[in-house]
PDB file of N, CA and C in Angstrom:
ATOM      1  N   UNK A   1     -11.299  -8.722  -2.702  1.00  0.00           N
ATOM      2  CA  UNK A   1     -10.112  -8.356  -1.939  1.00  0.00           C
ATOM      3  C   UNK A   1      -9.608  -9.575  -1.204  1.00  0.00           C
ATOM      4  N   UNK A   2      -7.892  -9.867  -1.180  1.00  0.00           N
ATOM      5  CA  UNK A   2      -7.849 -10.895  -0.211  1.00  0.00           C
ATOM      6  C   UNK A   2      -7.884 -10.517   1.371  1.00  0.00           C
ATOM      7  N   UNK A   3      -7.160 -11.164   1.791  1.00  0.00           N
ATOM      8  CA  UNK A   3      -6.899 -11.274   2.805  1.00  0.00           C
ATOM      9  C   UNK A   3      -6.219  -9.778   3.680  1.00  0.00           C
ATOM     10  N   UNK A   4      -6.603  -9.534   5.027  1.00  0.00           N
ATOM     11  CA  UNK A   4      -5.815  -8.419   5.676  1.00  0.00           C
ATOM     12  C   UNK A   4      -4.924  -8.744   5.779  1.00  0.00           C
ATOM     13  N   UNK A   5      -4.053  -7.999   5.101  1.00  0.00           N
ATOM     14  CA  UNK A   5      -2.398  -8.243   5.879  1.00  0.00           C
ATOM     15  C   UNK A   5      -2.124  -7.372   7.234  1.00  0.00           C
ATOM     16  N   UNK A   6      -0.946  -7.631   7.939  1.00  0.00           N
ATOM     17  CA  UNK A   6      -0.769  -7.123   8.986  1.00  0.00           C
ATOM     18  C   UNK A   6       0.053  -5.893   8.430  1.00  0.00           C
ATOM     19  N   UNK A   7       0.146  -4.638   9.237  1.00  0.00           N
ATOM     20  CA  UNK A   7       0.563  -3.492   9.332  1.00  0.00           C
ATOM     21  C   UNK A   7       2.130  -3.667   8.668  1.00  0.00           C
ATOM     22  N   UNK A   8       2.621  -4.600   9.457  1.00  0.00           N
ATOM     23  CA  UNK A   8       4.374  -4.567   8.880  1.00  0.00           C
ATOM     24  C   UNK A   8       4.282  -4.945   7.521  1.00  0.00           C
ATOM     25  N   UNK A   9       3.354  -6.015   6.840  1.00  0.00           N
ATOM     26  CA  UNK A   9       3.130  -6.572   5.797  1.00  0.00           C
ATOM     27  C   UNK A   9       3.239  -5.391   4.446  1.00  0.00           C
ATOM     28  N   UNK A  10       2.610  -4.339   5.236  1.00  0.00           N
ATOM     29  CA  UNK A  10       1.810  -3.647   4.076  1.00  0.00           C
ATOM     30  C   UNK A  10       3.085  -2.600   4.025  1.00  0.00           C
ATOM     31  N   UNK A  11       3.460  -2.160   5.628  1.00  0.00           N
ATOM     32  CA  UNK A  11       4.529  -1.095   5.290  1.00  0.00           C
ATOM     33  C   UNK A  11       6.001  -1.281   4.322  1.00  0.00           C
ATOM     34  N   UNK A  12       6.530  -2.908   4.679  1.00  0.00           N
ATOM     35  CA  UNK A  12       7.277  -3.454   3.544  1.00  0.00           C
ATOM     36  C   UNK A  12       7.141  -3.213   1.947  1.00  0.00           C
ATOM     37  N   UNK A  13       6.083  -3.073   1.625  1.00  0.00           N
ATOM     38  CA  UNK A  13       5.978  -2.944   0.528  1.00  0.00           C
ATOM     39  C   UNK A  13       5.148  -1.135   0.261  1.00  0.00           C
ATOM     40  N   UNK A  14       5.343  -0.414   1.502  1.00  0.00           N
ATOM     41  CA  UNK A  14       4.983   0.747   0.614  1.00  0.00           C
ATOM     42  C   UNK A  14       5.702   2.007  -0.129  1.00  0.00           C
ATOM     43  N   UNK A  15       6.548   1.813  -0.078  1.00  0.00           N
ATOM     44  CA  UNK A  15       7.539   2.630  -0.977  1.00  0.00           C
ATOM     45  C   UNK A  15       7.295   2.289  -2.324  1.00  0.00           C
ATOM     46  N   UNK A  16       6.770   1.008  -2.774  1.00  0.00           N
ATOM     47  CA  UNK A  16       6.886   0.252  -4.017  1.00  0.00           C
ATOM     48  C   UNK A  16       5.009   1.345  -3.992  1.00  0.00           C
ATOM     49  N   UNK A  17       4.507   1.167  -3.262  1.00  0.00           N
ATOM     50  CA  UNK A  17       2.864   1.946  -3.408  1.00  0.00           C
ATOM     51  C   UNK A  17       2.979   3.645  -3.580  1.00  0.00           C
ATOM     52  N   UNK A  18       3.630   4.296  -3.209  1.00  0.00           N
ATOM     53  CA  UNK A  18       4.197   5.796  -3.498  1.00  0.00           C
ATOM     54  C   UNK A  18       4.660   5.472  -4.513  1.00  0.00           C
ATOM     55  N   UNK A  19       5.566   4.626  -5.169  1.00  0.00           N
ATOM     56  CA  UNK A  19       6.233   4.989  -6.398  1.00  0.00           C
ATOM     57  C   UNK A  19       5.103   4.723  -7.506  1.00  0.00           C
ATOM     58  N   UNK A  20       4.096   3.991  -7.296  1.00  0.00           N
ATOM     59  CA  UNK A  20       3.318   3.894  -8.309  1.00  0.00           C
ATOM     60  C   UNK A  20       1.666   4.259  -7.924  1.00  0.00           C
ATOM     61  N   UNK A  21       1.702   5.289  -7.120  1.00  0.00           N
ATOM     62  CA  UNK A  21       0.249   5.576  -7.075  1.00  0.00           C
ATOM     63  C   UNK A  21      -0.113   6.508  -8.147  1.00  0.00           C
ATOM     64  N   UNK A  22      -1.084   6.304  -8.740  1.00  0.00           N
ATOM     65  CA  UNK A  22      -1.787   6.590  -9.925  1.00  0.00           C
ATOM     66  C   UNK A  22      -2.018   8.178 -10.063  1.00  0.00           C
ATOM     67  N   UNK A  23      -2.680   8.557  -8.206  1.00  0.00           N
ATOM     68  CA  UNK A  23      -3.411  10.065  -8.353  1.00  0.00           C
ATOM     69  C   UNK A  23      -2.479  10.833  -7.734  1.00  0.00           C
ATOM     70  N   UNK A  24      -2.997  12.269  -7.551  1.00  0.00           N
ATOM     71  CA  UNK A  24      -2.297  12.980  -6.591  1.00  0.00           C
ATOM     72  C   UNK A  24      -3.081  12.333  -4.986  1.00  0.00           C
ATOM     73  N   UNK A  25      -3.830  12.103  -4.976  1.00  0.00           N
ATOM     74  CA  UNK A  25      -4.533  11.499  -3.641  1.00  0.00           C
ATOM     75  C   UNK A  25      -3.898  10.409  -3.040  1.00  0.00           C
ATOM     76  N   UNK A  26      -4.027   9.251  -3.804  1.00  0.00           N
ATOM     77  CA  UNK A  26      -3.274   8.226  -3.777  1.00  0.00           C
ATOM     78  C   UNK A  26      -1.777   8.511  -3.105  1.00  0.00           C
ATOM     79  N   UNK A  27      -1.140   9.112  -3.832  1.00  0.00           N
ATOM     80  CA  UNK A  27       0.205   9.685  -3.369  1.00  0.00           C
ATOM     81  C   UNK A  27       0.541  10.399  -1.912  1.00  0.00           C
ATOM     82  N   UNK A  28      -0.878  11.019  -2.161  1.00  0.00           N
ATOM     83  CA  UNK A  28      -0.800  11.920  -0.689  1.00  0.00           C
ATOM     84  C   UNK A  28      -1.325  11.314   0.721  1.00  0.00           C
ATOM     85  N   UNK A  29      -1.896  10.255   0.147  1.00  0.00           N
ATOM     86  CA  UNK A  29      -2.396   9.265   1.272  1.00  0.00           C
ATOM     87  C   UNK A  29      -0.929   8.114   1.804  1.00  0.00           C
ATOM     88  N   UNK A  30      -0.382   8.083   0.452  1.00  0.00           N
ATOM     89  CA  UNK A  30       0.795   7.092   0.992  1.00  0.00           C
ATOM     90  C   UNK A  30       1.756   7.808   1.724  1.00  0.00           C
ATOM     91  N   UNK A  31       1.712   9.064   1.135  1.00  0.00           N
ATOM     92  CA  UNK A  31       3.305   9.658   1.980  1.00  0.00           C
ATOM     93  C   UNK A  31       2.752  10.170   3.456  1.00  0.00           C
ATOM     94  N   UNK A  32       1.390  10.519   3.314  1.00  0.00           N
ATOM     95  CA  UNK A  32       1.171  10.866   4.801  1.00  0.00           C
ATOM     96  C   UNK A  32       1.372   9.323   5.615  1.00  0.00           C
ATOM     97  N   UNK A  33       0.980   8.246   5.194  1.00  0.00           N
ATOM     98  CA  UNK A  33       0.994   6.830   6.062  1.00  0.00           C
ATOM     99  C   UNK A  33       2.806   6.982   6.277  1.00  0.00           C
ATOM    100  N   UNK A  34       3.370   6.869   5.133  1.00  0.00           N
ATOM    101  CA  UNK A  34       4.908   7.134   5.248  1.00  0.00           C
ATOM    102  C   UNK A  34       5.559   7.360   6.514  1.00  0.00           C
ATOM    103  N   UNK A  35       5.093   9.162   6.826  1.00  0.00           N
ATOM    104  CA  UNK A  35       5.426   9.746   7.945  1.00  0.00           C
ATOM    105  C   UNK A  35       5.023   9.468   9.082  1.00  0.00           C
ATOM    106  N   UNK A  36       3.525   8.975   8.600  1.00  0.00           N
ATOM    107  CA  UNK A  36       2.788   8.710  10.155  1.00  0.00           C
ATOM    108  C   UNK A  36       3.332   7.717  10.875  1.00  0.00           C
ATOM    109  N   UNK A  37       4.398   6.144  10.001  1.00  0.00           N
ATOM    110  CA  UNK A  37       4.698   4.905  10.568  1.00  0.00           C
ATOM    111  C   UNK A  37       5.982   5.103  11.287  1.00  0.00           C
ATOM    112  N   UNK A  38       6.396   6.568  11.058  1.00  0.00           N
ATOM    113  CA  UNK A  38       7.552   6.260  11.681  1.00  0.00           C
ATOM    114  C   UNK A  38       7.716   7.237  13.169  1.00  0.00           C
ATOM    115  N   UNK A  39       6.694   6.974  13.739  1.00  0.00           N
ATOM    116  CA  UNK A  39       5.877   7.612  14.772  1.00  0.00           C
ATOM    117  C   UNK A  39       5.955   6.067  15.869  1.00  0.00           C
ATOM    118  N   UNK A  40       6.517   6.526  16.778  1.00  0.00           N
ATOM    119  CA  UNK A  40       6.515   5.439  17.531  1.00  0.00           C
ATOM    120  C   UNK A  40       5.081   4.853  17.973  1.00  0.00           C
ATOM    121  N   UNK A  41       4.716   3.672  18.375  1.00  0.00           N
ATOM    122  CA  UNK A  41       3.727   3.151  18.538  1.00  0.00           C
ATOM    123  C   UNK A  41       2.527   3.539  17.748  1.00  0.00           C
ATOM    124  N   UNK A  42       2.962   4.167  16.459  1.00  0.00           N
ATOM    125  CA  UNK A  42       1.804   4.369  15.191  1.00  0.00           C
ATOM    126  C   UNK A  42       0.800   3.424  14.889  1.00  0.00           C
ATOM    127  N   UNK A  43      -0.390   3.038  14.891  1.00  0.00           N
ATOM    128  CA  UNK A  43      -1.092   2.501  14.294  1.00  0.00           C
ATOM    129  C   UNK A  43      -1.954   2.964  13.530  1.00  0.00           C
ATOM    130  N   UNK A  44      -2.721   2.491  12.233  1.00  0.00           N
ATOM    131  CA  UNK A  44      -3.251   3.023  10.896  1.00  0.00           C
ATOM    132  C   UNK A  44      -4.857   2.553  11.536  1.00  0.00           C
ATOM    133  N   UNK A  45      -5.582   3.860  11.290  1.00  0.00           N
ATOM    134  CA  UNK A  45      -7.209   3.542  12.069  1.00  0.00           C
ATOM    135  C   UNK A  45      -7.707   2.035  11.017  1.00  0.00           C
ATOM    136  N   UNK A  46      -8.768   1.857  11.495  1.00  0.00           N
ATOM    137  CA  UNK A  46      -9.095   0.366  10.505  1.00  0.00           C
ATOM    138  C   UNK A  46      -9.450   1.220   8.831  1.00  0.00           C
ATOM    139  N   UNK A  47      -9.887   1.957   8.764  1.00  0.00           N
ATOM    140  CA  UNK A  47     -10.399   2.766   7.531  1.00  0.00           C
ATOM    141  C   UNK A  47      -8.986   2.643   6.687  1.00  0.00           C
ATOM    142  N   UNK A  48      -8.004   3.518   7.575  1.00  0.00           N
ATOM    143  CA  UNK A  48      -6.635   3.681   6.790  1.00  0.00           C
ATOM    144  C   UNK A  48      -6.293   1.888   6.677  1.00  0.00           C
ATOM    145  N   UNK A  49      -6.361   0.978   7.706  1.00  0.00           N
ATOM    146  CA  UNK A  49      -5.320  -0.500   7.277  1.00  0.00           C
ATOM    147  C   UNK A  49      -6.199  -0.741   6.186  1.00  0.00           C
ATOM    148  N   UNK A  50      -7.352  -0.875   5.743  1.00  0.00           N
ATOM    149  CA  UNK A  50      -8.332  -1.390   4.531  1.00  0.00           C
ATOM    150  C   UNK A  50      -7.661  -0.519   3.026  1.00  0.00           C
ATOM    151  N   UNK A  51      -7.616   0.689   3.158  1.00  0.00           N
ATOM    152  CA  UNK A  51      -7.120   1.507   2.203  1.00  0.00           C
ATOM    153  C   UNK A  51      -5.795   0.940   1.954  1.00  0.00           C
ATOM    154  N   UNK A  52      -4.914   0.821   3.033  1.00  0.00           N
ATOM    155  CA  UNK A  52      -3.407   0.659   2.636  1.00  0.00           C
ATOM    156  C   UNK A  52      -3.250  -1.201   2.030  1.00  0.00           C
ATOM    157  N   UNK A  53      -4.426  -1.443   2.651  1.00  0.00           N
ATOM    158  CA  UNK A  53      -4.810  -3.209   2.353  1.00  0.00           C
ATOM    159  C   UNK A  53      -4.817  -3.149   0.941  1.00  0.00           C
ATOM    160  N   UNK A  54      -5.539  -2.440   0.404  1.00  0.00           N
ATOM    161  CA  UNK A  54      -6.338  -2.449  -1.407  1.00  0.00           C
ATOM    162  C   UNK A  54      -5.752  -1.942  -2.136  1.00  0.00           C
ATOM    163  N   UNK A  55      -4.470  -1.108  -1.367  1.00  0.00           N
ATOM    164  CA  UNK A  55      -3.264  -0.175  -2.651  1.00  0.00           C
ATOM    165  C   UNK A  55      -2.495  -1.535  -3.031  1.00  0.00           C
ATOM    166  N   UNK A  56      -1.794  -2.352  -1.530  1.00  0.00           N
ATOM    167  CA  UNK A  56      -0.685  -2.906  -2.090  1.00  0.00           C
ATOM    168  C   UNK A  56      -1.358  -4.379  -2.629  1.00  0.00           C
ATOM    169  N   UNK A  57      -2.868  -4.647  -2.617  1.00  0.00           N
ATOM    170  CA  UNK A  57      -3.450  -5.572  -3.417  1.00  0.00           C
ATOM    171  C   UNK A  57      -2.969  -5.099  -4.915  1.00  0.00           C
ATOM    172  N   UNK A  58      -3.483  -3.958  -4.887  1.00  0.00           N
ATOM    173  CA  UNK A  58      -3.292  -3.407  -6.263  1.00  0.00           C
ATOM    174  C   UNK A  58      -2.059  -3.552  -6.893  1.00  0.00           C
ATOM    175  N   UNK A  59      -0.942  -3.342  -6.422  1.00  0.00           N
ATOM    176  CA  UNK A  59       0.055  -3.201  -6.628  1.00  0.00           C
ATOM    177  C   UNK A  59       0.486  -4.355  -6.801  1.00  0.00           C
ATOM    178  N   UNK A  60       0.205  -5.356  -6.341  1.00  0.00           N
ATOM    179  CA  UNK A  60       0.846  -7.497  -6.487  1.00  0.00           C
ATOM    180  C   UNK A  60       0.011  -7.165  -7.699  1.00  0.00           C
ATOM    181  N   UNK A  61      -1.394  -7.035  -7.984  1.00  0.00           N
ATOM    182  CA  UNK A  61      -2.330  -7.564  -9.143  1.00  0.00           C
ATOM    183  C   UNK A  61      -1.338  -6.680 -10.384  1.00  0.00           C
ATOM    184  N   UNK A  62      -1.185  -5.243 -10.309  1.00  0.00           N
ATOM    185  CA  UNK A  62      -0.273  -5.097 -11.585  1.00  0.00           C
ATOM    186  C   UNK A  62       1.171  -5.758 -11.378  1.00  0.00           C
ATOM    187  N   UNK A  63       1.389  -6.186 -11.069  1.00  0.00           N
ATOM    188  CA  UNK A  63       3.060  -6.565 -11.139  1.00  0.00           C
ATOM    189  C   UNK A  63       2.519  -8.134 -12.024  1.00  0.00           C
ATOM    190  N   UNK A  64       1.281  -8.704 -11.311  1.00  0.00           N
ATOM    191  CA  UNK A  64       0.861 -10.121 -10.847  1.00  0.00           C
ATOM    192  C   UNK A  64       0.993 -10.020 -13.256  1.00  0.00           C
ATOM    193  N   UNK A  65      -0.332  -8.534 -13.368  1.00  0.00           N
ATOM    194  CA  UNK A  65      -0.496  -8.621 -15.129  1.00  0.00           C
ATOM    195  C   UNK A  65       0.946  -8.538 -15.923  1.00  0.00           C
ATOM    196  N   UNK A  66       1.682  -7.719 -15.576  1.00  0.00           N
ATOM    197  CA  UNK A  66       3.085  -7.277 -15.841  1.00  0.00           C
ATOM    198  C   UNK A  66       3.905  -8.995 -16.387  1.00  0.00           C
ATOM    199  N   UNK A  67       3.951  -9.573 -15.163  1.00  0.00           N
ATOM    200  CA  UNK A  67       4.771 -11.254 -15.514  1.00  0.00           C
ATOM    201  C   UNK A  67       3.638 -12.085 -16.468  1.00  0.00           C
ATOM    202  N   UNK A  68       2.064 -12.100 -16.485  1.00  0.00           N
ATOM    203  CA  UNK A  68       1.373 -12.138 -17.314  1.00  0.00           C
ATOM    204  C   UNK A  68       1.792 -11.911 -19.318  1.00  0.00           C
ATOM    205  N   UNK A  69       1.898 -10.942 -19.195  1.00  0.00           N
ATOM    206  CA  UNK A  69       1.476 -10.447 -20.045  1.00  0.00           C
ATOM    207  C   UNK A  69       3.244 -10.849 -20.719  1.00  0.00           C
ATOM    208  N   UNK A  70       4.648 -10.687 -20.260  1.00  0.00           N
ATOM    209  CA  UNK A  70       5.208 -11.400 -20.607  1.00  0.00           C
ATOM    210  C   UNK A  70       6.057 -12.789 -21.276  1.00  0.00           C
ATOM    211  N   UNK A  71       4.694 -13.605 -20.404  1.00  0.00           N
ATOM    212  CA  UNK A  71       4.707 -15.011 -20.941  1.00  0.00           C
ATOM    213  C   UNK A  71       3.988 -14.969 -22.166  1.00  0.00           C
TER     214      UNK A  71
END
Protein backbone atom coordinates (compact mmCIF):
# COMPACT_ATOMS: atom_id res chain seq x y z
CA UNK A 1 0.00 0.00 0.00
CA UNK A 2 1.32 3.54 -0.54
CA UNK A 3 1.18 6.21 1.18
CA UNK A 4 -1.96 7.78 3.48
CA UNK A 5 -3.53 10.26 1.71
CA UNK A 6 -5.32 12.95 3.47
CA UNK A 7 -9.19 12.87 3.83
CA UNK A 8 -9.77 15.64 1.03
CA UNK A 9 -7.34 13.54 -1.14
CA UNK A 10 -9.40 10.54 -1.04
CA UNK A 11 -12.88 12.34 -1.06
CA UNK A 12 -11.82 14.00 -4.56
CA UNK A 13 -11.65 11.04 -6.06
CA UNK A 14 -14.60 9.13 -4.55
CA UNK A 15 -17.32 9.30 -6.83
CA UNK A 16 -14.79 7.76 -9.39
CA UNK A 17 -14.69 4.72 -6.20
CA UNK A 18 -18.74 4.29 -6.14
CA UNK A 19 -18.76 4.21 -9.77
CA UNK A 20 -16.50 1.34 -9.85
CA UNK A 21 -16.80 -0.64 -6.72
CA UNK A 22 -16.79 -4.19 -7.54
CA UNK A 23 -19.33 -5.55 -4.56
CA UNK A 24 -22.50 -4.66 -3.14
CA UNK A 25 -20.32 -3.91 0.11
CA UNK A 26 -17.86 -1.98 -1.49
CA UNK A 27 -20.64 0.23 -2.83
CA UNK A 28 -22.34 0.42 0.38
CA UNK A 29 -19.33 1.42 2.21
CA UNK A 30 -18.66 4.24 -0.36
CA UNK A 31 -22.06 5.74 -0.42
CA UNK A 32 -22.37 5.58 3.30
CA UNK A 33 -18.66 7.61 3.44
CA UNK A 34 -20.53 9.77 0.62
CA UNK A 35 -23.20 10.91 3.05
CA UNK A 36 -21.24 10.78 6.05
CA UNK A 37 -18.58 13.68 4.39
CA UNK A 38 -21.03 15.92 3.93
CA UNK A 39 -21.66 16.20 7.64
CA UNK A 40 -20.03 19.10 8.92
CA UNK A 41 -16.83 18.54 10.78
CA UNK A 42 -17.04 14.69 9.55
CA UNK A 43 -14.11 12.73 10.07
CA UNK A 44 -13.59 8.92 8.78
CA UNK A 45 -12.46 6.68 12.09
CA UNK A 46 -8.75 5.46 11.21
CA UNK A 47 -10.30 1.87 10.19
CA UNK A 48 -12.66 3.76 7.66
CA UNK A 49 -9.42 6.42 6.31
CA UNK A 50 -7.28 2.89 5.68
CA UNK A 51 -10.34 1.31 3.84
CA UNK A 52 -11.12 4.49 1.84
CA UNK A 53 -7.01 4.65 1.52
CA UNK A 54 -6.95 0.97 -0.37
CA UNK A 55 -10.25 1.60 -2.58
CA UNK A 56 -8.85 4.70 -4.26
CA UNK A 57 -5.24 2.83 -4.34
CA UNK A 58 -7.19 0.44 -6.15
CA UNK A 59 -8.75 2.50 -8.32
CA UNK A 60 -5.17 4.62 -9.67
CA UNK A 61 -3.71 0.75 -9.94
CA UNK A 62 -6.73 -0.16 -12.45
CA UNK A 63 -6.79 2.97 -14.37
CA UNK A 64 -2.65 2.82 -13.71
CA UNK A 65 -3.32 -1.31 -15.93
CA UNK A 66 -6.00 0.32 -18.23
CA UNK A 67 -3.09 3.07 -19.88
CA UNK A 68 -0.83 -0.15 -19.54
CA UNK A 69 -2.32 -2.35 -21.34
CA UNK A 70 -2.98 0.26 -24.16
CA UNK A 71 0.52 0.94 -24.98
Amino acid sequence: MGHLRSVDELLWSWTSVIATARTDWERGFALSIARASKRRGWQPTPKQHLLMNRMVDALFASNTELIEDDE
